[in-house]
PDB file of N, CA and C in Angstrom:
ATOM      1  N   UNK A   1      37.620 196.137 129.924  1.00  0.00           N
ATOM      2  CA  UNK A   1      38.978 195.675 129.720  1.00  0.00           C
ATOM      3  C   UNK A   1      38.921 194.215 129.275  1.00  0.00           C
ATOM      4  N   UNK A   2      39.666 193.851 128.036  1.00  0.00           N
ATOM      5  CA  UNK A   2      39.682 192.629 127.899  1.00  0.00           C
ATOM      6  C   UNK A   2      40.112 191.489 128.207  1.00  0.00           C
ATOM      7  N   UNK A   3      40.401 190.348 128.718  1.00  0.00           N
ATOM      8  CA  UNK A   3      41.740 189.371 128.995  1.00  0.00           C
ATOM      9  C   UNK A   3      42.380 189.612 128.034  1.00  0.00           C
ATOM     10  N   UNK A   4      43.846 189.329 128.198  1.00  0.00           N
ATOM     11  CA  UNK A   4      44.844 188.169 127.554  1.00  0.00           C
ATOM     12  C   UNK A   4      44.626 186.981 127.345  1.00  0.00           C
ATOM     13  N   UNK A   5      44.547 186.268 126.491  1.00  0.00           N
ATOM     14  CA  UNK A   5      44.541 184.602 126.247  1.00  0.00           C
ATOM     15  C   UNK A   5      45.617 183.968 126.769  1.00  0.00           C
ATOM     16  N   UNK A   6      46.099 183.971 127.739  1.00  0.00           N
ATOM     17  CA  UNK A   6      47.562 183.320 128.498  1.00  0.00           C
ATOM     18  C   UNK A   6      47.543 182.074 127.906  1.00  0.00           C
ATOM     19  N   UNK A   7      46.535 181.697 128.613  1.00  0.00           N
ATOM     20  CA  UNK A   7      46.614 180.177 128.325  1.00  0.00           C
ATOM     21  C   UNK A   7      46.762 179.498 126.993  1.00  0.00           C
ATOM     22  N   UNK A   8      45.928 180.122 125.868  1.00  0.00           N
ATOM     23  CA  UNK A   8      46.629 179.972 124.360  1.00  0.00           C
ATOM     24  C   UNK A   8      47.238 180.083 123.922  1.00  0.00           C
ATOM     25  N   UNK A   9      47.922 181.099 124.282  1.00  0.00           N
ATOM     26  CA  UNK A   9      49.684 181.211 123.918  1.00  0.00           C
ATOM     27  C   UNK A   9      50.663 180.660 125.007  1.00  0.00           C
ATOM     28  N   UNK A  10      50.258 180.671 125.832  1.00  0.00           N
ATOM     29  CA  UNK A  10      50.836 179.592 126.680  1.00  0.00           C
ATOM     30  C   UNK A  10      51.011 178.156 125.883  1.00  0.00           C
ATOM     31  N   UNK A  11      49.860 177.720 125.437  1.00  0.00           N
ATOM     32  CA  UNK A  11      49.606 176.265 124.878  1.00  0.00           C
ATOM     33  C   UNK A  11      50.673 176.502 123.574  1.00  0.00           C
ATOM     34  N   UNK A  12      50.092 177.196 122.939  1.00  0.00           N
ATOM     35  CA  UNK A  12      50.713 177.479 121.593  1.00  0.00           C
ATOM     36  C   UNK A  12      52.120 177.178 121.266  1.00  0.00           C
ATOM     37  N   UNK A  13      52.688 178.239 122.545  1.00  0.00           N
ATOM     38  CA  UNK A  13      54.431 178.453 122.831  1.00  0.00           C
ATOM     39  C   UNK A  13      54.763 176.343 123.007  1.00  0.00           C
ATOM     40  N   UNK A  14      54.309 176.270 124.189  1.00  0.00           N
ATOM     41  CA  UNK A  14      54.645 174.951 124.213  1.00  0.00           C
ATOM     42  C   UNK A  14      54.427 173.337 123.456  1.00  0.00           C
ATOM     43  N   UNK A  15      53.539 173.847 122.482  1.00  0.00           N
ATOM     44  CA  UNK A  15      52.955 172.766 121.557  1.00  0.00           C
ATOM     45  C   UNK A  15      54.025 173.080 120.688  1.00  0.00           C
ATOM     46  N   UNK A  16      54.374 173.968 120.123  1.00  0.00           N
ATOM     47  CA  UNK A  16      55.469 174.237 119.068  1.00  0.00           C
ATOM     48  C   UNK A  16      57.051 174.082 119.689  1.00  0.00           C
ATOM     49  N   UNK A  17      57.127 174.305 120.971  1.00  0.00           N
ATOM     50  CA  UNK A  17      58.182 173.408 121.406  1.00  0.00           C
ATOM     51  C   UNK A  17      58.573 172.235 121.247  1.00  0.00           C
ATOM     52  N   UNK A  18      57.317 171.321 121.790  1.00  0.00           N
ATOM     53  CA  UNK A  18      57.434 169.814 121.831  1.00  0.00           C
ATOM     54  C   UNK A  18      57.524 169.779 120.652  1.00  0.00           C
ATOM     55  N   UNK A  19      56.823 170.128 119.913  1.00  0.00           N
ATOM     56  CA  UNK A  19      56.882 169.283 118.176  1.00  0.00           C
ATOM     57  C   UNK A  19      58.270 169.624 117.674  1.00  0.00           C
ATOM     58  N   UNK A  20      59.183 171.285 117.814  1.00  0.00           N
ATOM     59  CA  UNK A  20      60.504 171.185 117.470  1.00  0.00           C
ATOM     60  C   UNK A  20      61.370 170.261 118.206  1.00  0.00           C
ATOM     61  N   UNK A  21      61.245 169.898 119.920  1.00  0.00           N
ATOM     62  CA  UNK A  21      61.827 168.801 119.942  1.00  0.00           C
ATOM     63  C   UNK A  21      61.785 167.384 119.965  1.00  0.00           C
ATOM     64  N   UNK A  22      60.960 167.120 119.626  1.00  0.00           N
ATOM     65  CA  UNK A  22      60.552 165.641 119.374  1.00  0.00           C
ATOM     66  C   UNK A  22      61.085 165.286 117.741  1.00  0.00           C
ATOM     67  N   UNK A  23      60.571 166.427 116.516  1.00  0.00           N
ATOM     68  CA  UNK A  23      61.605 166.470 115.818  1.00  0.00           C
ATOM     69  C   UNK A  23      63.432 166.175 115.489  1.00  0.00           C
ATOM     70  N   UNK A  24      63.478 167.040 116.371  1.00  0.00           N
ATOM     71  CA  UNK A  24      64.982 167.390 116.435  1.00  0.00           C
ATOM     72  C   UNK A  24      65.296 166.006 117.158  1.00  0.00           C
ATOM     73  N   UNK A  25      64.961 165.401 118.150  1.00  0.00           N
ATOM     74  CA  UNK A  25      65.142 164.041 118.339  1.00  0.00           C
ATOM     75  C   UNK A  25      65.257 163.186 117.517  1.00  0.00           C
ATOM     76  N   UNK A  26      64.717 163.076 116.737  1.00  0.00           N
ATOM     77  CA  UNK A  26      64.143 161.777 115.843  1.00  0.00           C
ATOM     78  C   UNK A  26      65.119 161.961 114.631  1.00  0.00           C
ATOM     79  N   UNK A  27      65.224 163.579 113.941  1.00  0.00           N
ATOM     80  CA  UNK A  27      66.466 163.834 113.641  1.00  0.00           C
ATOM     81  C   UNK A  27      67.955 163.265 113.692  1.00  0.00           C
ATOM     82  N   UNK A  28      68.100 163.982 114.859  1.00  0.00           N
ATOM     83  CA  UNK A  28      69.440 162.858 115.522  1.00  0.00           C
ATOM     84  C   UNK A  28      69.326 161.588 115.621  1.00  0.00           C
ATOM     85  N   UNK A  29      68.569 160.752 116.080  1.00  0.00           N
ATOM     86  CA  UNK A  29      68.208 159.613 115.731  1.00  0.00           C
ATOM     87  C   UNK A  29      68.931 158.747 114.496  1.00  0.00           C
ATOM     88  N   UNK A  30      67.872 159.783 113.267  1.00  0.00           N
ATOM     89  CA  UNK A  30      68.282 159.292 111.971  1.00  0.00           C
ATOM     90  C   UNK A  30      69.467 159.274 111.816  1.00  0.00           C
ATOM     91  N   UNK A  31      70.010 160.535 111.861  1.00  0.00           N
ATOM     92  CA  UNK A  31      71.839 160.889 111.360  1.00  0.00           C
ATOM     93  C   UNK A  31      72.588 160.026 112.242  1.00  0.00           C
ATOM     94  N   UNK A  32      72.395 159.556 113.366  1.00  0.00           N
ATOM     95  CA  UNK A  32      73.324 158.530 114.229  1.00  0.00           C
ATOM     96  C   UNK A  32      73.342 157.142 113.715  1.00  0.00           C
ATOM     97  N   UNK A  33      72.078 156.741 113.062  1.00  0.00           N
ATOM     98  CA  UNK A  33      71.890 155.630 111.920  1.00  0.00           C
ATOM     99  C   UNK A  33      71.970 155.513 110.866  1.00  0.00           C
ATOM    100  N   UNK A  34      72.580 156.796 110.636  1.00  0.00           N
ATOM    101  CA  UNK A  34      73.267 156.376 108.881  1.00  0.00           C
ATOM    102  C   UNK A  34      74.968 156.688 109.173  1.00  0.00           C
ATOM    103  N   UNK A  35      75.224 157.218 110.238  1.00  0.00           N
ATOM    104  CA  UNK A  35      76.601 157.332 110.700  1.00  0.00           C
ATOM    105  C   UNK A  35      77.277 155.907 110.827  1.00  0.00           C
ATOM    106  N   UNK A  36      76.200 155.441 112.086  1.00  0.00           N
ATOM    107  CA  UNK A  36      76.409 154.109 112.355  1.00  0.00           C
ATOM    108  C   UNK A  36      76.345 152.897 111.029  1.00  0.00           C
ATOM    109  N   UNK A  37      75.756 152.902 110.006  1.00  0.00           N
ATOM    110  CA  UNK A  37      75.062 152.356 109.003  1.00  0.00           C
ATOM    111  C   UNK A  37      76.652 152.250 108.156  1.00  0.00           C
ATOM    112  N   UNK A  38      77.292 153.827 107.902  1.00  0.00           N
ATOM    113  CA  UNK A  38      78.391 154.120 106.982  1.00  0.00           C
ATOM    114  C   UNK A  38      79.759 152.982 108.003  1.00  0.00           C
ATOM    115  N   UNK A  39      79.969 153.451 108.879  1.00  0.00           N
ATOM    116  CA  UNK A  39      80.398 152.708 109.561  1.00  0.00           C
ATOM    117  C   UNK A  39      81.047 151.108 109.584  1.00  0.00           C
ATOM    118  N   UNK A  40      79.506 150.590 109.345  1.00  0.00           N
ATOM    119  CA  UNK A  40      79.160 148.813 109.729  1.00  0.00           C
ATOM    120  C   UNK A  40      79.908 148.373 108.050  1.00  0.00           C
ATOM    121  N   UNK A  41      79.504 149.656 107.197  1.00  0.00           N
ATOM    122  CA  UNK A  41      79.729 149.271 105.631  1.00  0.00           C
ATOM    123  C   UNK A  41      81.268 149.246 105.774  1.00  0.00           C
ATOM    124  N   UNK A  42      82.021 150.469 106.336  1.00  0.00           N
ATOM    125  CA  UNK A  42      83.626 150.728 106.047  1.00  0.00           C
ATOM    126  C   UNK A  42      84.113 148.867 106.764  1.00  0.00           C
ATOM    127  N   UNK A  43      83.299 148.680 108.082  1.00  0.00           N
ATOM    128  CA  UNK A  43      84.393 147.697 108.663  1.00  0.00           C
ATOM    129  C   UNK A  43      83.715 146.007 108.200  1.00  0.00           C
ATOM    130  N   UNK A  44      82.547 146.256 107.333  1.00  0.00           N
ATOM    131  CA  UNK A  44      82.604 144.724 106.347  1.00  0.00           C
ATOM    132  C   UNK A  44      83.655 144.475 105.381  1.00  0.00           C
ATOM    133  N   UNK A  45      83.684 145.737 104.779  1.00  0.00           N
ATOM    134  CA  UNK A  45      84.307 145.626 103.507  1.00  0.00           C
ATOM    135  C   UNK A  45      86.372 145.539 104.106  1.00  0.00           C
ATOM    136  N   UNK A  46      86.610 146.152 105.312  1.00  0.00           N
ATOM    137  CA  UNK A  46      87.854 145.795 105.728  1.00  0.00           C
ATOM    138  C   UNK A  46      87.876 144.451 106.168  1.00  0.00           C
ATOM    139  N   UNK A  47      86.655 143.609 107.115  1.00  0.00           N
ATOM    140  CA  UNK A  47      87.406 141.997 107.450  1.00  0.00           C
ATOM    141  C   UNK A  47      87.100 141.491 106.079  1.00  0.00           C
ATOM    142  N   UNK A  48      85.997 142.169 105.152  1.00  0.00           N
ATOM    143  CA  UNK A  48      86.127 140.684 103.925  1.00  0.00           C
ATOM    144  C   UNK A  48      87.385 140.368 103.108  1.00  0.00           C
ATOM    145  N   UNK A  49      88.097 141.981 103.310  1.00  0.00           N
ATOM    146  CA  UNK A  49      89.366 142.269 102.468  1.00  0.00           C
ATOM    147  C   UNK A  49      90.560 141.039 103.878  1.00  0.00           C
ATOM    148  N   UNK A  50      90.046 141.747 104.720  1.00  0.00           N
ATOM    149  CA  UNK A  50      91.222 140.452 105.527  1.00  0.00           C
ATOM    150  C   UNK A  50      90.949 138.990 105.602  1.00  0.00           C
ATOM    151  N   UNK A  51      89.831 138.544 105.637  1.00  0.00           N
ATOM    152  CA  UNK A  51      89.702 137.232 105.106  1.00  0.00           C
ATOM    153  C   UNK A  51      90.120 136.877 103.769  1.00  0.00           C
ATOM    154  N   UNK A  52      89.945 137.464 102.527  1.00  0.00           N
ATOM    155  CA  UNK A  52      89.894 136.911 101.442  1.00  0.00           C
ATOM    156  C   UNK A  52      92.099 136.462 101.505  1.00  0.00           C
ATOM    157  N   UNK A  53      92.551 137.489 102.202  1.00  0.00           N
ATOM    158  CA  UNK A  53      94.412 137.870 102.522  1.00  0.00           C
ATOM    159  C   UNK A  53      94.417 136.253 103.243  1.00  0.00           C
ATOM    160  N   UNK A  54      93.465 136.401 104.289  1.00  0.00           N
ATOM    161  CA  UNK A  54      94.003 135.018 105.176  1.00  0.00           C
ATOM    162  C   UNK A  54      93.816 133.992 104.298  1.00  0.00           C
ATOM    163  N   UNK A  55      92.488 133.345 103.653  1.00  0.00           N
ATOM    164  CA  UNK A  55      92.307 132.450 102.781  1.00  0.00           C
ATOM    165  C   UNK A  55      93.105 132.166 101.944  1.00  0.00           C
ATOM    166  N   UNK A  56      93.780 133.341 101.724  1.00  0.00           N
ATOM    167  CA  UNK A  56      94.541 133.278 100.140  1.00  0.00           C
ATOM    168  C   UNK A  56      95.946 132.590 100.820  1.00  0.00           C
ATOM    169  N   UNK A  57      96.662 133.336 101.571  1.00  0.00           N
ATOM    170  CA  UNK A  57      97.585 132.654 102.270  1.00  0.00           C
ATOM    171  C   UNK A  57      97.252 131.513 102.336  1.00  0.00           C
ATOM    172  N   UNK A  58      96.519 130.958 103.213  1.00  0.00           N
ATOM    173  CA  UNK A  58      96.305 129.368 103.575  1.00  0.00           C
ATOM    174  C   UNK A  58      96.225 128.191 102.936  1.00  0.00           C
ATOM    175  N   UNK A  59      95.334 128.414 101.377  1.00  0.00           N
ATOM    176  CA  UNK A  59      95.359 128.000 100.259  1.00  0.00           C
ATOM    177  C   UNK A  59      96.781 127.968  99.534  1.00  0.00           C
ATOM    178  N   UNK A  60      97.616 129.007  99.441  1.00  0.00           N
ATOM    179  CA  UNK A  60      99.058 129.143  99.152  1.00  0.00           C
ATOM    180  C   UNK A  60      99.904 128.322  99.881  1.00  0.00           C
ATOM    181  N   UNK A  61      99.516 127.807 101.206  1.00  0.00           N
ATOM    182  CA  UNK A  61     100.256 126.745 101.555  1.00  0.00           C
ATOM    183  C   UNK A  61     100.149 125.788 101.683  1.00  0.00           C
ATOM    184  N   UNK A  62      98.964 125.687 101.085  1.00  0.00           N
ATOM    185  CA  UNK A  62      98.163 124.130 100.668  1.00  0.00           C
ATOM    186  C   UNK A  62      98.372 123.427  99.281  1.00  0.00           C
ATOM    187  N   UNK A  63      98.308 124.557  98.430  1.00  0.00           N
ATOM    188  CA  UNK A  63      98.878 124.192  96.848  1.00  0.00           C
ATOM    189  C   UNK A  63     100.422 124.600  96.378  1.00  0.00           C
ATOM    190  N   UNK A  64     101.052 124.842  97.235  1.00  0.00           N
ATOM    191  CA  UNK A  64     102.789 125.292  96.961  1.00  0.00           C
ATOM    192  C   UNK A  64     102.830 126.484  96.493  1.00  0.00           C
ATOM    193  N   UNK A  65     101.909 127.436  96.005  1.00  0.00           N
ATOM    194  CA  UNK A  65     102.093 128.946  95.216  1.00  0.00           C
ATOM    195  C   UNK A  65     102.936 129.681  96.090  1.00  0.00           C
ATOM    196  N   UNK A  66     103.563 130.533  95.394  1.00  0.00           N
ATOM    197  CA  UNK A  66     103.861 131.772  96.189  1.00  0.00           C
ATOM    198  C   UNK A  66     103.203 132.893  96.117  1.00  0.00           C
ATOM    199  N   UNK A  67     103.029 133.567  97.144  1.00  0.00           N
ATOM    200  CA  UNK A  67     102.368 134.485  97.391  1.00  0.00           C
ATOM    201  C   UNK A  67     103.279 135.636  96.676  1.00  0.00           C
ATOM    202  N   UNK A  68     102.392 137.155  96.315  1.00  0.00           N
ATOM    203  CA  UNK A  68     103.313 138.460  95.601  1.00  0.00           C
ATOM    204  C   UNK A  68     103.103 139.107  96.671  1.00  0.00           C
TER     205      UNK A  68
END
């Protein structure tokens, strides 16, 4: 009668685990840093748009213009 190799497929099963989740980690990882990344871009480009509004005002009441 022969063994079973338990232990190699034992190993096997669980080596191909870890590597799908250590993957799948690093995965998420990434996509949470380009989420975060899209993000940082939407809310530069909103204060530069509100600074350039405040500046412009301030300057407008420094040189007499009126604002549209």
């Amino acid at each position: 009668m022969t063994d079973f190799p338990y232990k190699e497929i034992l190993l096997l099963l669980l080596g191909t685990l870890s590597t799908y989740l250590v993957w799948r980690v690093q995965y998420q990882k990434d996509r949470l840093k380009n989420i975060e990344n899209q993000l940082s871009d939407k809310k530069y480009k909103m204060y530069s748009e509100l600074l350039y509004i405040f500046f412009d005002v301030s300057m407008a009441n420094k040189t007499g213009v009126e604002i549209t």
